[in-house]
PDB file of N, CA and C in Angstrom:
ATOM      1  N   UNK A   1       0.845  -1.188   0.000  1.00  0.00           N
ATOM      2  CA  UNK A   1       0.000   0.000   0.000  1.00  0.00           C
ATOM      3  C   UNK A   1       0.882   1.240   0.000  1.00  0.00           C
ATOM      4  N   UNK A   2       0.297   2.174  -1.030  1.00  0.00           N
ATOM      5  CA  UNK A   2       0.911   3.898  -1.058  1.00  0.00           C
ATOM      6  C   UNK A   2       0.739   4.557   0.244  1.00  0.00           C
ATOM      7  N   UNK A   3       1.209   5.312   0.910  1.00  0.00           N
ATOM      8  CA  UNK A   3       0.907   6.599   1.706  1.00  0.00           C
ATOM      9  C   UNK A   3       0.448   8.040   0.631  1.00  0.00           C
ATOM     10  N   UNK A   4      -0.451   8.087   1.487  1.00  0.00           N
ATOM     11  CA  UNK A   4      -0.744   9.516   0.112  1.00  0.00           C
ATOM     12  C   UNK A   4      -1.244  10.470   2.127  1.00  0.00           C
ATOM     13  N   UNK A   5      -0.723  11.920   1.169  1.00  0.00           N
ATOM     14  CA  UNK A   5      -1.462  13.040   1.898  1.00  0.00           C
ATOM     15  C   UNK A   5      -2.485  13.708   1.599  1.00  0.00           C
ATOM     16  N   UNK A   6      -3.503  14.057   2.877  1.00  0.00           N
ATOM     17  CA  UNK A   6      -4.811  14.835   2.596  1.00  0.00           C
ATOM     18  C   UNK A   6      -4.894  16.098   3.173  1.00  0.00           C
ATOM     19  N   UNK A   7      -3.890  17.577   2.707  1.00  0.00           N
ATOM     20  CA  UNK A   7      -3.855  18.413   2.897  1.00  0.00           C
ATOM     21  C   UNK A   7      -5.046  18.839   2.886  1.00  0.00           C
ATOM     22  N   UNK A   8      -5.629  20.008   3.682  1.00  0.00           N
ATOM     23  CA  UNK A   8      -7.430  20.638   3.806  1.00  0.00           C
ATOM     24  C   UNK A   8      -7.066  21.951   3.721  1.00  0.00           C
ATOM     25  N   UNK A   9      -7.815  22.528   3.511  1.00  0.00           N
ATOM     26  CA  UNK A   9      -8.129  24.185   3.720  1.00  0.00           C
ATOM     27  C   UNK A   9      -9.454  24.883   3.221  1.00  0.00           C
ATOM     28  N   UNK A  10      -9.390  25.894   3.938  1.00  0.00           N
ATOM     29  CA  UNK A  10     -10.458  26.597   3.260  1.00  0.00           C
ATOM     30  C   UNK A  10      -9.744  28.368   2.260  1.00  0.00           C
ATOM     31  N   UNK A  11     -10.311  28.210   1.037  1.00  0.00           N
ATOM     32  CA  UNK A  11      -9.464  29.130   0.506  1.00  0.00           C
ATOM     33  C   UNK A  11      -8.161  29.484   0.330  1.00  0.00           C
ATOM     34  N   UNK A  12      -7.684  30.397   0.053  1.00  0.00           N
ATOM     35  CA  UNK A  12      -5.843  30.091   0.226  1.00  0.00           C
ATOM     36  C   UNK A  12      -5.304  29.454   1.235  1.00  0.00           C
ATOM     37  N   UNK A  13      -6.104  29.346   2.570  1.00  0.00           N
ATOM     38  CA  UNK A  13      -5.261  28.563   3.858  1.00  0.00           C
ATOM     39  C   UNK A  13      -5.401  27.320   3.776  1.00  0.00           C
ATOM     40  N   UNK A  14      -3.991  26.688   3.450  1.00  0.00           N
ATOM     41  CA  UNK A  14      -3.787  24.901   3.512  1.00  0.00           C
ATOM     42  C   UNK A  14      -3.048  24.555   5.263  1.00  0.00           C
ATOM     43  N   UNK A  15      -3.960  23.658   5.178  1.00  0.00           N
ATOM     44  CA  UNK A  15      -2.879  23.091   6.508  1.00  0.00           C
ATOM     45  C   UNK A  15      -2.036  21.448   5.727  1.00  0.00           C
ATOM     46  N   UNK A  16      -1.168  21.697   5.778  1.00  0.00           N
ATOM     47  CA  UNK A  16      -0.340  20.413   5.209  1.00  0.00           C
ATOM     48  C   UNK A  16      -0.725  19.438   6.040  1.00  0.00           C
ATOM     49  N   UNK A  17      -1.198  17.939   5.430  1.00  0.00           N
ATOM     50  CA  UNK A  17      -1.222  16.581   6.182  1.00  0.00           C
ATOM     51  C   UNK A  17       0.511  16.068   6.329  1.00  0.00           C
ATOM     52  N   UNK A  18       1.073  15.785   7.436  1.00  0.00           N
ATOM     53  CA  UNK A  18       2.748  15.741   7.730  1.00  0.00           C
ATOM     54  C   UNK A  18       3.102  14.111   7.772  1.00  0.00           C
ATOM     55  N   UNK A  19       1.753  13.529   8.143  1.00  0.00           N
ATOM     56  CA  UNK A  19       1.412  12.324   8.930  1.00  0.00           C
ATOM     57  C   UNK A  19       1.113  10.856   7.486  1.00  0.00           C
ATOM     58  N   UNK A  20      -0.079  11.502   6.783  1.00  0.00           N
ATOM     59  CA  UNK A  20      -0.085  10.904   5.429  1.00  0.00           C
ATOM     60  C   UNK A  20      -1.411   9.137   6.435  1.00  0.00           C
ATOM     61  N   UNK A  21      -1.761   8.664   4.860  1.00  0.00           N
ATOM     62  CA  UNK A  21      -2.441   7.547   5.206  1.00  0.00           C
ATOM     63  C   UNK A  21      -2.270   6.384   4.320  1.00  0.00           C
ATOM     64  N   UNK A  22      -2.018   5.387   4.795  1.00  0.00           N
ATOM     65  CA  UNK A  22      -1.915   4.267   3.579  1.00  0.00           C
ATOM     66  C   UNK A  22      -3.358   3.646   3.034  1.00  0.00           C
ATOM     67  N   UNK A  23      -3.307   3.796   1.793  1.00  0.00           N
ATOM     68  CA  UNK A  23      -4.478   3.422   0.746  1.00  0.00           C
ATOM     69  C   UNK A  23      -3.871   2.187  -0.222  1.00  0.00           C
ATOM     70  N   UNK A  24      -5.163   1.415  -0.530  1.00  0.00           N
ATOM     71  CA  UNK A  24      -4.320   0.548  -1.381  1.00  0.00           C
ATOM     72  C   UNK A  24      -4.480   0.830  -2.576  1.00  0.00           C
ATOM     73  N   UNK A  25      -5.281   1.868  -3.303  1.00  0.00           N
ATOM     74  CA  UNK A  25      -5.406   2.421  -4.468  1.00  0.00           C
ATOM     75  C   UNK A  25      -6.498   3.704  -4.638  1.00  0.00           C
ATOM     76  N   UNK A  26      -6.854   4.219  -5.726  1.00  0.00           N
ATOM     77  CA  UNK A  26      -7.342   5.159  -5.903  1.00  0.00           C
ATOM     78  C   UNK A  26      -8.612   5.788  -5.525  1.00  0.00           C
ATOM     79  N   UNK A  27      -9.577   4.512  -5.522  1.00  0.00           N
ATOM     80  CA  UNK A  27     -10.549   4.220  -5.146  1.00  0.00           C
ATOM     81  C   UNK A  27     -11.102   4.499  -3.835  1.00  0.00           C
ATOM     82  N   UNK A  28      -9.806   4.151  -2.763  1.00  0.00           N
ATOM     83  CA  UNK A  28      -9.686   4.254  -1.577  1.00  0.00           C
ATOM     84  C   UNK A  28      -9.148   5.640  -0.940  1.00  0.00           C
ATOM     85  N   UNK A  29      -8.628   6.076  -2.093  1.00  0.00           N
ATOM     86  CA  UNK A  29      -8.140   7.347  -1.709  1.00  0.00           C
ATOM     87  C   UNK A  29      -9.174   8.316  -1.933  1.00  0.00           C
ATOM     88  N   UNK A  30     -10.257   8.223  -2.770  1.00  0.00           N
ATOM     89  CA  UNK A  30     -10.882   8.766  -2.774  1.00  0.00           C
ATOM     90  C   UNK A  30     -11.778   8.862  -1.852  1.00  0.00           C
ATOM     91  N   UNK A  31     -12.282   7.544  -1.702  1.00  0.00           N
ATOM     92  CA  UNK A  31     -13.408   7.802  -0.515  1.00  0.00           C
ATOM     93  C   UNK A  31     -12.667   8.542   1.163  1.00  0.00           C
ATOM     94  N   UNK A  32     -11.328   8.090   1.132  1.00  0.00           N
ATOM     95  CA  UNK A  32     -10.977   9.003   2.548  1.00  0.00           C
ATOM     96  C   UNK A  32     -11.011  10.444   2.328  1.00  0.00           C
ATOM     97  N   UNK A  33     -10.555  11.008   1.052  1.00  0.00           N
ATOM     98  CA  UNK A  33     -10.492  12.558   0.570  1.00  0.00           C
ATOM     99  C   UNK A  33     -12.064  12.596   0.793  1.00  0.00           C
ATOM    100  N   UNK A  34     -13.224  12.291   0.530  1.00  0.00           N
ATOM    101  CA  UNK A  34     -14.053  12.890   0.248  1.00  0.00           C
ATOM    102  C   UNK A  34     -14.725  12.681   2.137  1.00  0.00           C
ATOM    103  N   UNK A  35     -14.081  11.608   2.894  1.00  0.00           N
ATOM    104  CA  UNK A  35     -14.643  11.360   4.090  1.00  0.00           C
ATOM    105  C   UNK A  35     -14.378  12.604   4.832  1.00  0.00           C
ATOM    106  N   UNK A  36     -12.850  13.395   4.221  1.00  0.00           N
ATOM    107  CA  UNK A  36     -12.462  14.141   5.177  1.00  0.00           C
ATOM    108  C   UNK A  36     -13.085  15.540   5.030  1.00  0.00           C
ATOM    109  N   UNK A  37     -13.314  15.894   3.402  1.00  0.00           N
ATOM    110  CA  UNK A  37     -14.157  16.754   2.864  1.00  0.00           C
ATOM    111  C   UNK A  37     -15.552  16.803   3.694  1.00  0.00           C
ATOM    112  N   UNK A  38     -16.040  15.913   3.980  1.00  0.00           N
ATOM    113  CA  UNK A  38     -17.475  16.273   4.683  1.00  0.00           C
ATOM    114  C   UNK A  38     -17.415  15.972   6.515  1.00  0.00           C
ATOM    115  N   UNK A  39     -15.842  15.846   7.172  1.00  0.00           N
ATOM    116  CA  UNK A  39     -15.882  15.996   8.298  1.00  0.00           C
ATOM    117  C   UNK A  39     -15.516  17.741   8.124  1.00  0.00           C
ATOM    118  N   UNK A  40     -14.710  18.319   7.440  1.00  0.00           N
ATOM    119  CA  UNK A  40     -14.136  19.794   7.475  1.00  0.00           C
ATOM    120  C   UNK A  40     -15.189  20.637   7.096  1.00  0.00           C
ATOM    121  N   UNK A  41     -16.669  20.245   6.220  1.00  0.00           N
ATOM    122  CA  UNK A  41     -17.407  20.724   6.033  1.00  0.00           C
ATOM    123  C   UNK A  41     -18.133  20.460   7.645  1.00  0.00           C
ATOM    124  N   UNK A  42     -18.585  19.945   8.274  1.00  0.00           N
ATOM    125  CA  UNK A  42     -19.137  19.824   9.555  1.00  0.00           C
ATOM    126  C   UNK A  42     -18.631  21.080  10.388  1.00  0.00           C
ATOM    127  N   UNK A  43     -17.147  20.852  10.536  1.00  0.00           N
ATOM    128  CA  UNK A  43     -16.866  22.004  10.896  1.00  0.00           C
ATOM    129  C   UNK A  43     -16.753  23.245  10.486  1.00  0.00           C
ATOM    130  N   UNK A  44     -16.547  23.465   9.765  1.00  0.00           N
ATOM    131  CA  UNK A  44     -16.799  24.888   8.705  1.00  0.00           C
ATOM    132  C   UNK A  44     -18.745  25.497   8.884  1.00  0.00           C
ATOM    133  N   UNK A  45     -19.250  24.516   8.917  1.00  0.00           N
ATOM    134  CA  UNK A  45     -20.680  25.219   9.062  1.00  0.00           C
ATOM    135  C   UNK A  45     -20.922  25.690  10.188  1.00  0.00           C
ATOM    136  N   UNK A  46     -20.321  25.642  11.191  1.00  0.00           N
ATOM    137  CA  UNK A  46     -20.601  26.322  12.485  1.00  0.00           C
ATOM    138  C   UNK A  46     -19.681  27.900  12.491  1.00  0.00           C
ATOM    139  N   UNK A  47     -18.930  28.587  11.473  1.00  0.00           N
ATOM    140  CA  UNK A  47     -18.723  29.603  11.041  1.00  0.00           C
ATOM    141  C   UNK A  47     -19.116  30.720  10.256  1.00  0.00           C
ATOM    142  N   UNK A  48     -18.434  31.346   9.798  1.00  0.00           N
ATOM    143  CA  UNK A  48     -19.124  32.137   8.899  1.00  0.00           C
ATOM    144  C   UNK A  48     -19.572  31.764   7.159  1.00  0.00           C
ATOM    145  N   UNK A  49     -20.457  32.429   6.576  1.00  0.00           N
ATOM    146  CA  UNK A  49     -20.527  32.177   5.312  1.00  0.00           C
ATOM    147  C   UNK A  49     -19.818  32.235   4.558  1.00  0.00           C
ATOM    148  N   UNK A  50     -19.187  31.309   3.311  1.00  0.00           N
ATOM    149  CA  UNK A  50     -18.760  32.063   2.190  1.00  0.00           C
ATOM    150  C   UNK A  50     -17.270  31.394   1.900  1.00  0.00           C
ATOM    151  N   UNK A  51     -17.201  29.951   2.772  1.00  0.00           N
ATOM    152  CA  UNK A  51     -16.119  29.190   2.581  1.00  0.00           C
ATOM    153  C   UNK A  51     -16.002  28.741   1.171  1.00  0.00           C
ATOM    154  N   UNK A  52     -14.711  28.233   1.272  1.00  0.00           N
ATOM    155  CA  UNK A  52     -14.219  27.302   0.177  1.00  0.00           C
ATOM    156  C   UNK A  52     -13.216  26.312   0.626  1.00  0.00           C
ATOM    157  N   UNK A  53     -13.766  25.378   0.644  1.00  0.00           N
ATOM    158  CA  UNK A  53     -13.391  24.062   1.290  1.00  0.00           C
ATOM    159  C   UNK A  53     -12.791  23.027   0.360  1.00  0.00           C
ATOM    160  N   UNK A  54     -11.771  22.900   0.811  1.00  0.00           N
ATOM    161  CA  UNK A  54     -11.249  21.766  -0.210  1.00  0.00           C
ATOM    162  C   UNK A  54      -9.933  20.822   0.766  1.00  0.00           C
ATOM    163  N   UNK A  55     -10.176  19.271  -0.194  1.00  0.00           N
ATOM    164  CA  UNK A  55      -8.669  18.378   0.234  1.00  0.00           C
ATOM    165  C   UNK A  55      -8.346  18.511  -0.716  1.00  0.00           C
ATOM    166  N   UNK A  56      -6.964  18.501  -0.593  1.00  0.00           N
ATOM    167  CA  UNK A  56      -5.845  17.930  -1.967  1.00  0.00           C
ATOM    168  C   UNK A  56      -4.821  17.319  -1.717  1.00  0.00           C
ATOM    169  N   UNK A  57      -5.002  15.636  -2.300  1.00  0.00           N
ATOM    170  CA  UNK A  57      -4.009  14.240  -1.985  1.00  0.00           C
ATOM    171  C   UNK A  57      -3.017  14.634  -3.071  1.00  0.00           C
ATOM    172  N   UNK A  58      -1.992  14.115  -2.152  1.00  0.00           N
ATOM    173  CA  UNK A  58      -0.341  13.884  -2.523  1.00  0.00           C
ATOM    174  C   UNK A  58      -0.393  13.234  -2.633  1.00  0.00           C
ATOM    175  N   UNK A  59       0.634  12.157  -3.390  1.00  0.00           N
ATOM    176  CA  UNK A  59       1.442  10.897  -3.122  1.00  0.00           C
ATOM    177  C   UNK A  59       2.716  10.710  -2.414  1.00  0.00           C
ATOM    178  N   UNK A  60       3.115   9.785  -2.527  1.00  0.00           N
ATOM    179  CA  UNK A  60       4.725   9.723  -1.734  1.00  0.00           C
ATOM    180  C   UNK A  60       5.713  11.026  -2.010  1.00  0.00           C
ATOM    181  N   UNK A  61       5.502  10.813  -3.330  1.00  0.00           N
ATOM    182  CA  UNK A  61       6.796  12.052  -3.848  1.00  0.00           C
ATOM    183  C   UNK A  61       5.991  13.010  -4.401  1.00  0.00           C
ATOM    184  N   UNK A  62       4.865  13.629  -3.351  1.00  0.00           N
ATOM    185  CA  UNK A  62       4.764  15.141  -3.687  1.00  0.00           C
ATOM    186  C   UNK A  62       4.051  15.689  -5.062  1.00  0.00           C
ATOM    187  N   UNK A  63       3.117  14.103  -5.280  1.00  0.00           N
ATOM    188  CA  UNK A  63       2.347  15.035  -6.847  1.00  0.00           C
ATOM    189  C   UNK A  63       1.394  14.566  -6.608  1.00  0.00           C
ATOM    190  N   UNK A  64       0.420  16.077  -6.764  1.00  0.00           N
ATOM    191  CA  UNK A  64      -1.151  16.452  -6.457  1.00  0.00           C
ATOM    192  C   UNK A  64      -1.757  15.146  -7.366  1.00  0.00           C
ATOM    193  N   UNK A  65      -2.687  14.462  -6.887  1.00  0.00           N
ATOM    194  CA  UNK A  65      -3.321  13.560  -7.617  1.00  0.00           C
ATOM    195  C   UNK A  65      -4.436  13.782  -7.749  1.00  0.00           C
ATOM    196  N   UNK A  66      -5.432  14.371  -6.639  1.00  0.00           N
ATOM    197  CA  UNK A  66      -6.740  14.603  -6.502  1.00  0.00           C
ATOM    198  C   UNK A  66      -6.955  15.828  -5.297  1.00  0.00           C
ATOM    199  N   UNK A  67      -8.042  16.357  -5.990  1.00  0.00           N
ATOM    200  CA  UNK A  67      -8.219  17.533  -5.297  1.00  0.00           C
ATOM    201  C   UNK A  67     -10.096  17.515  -5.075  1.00  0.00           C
ATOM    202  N   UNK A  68     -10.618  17.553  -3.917  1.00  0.00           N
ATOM    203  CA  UNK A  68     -11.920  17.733  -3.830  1.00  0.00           C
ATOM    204  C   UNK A  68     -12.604  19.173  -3.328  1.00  0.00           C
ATOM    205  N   UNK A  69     -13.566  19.669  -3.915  1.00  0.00           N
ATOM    206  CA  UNK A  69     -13.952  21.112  -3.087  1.00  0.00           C
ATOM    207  C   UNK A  69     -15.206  21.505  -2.866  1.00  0.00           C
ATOM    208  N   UNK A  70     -15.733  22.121  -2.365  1.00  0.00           N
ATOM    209  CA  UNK A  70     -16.791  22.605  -2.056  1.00  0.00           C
ATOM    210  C   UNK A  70     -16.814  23.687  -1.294  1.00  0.00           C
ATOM    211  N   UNK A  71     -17.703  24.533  -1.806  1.00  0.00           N
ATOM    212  CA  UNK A  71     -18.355  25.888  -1.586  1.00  0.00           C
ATOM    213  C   UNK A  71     -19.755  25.830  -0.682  1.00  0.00           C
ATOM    214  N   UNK A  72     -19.375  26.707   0.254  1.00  0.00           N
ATOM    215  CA  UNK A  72     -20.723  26.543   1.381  1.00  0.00           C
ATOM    216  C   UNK A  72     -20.907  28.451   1.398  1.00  0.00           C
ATOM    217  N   UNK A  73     -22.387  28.450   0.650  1.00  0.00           N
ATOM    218  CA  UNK A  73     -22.948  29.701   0.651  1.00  0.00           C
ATOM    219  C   UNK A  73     -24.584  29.901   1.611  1.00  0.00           C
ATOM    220  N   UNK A  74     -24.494  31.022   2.009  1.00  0.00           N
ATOM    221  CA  UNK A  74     -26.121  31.182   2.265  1.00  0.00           C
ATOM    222  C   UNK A  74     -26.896  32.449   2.022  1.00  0.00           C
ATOM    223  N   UNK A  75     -27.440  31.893   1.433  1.00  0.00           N
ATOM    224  CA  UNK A  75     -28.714  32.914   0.961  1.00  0.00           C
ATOM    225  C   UNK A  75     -29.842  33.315   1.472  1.00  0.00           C
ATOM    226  N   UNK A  76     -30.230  34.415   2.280  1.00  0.00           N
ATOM    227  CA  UNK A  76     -31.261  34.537   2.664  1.00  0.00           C
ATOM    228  C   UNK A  76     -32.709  35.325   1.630  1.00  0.00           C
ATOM    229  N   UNK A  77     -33.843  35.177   1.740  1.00  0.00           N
ATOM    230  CA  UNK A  77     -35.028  35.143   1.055  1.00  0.00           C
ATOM    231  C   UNK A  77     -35.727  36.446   1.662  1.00  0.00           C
ATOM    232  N   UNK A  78     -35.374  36.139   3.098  1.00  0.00           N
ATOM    233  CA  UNK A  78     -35.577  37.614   4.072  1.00  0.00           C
ATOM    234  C   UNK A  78     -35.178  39.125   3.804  1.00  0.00           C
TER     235      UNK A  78
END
């Protein structure tokens, strides 16, 4: 199995993953990127509006493979 990293941030602020996770392929890497995408969204909604949320997996040697994101807006009608 690879180690890949799941750096997070919202907008220009990345926090680097230092630690990394072993996956046994792509498949798998995806579903943890996207697991972590909707734990950082959990937290992000108890803030302000107008994030931009994203992971972006490394591999061993440092090349972006996948990047997931999402935008949390609110609109009021009021």
């Amino acid at each position: 199995m690879a180690r890949f990293f799941f750096d997070s941030g919202d907008g220009d602020l990345v926090f680097e993953d230092e630690i990394g996770v072993e996956c046994a392929g792509l498949e798998e890497v995806r579903r943890a990127g996207f697991e972590g995408l909707v734990d950082l969204t959990r937290e992000s909604l108890k803030s302000v509006d107008g994030q931009q949320l994203f992971i972006e997996v490394r591999d061993e040697n440092g090349a972006k493979i996948l990047r997931l994101s999402l935008s949390l807006r609110v609109k009021s009608n009021v």
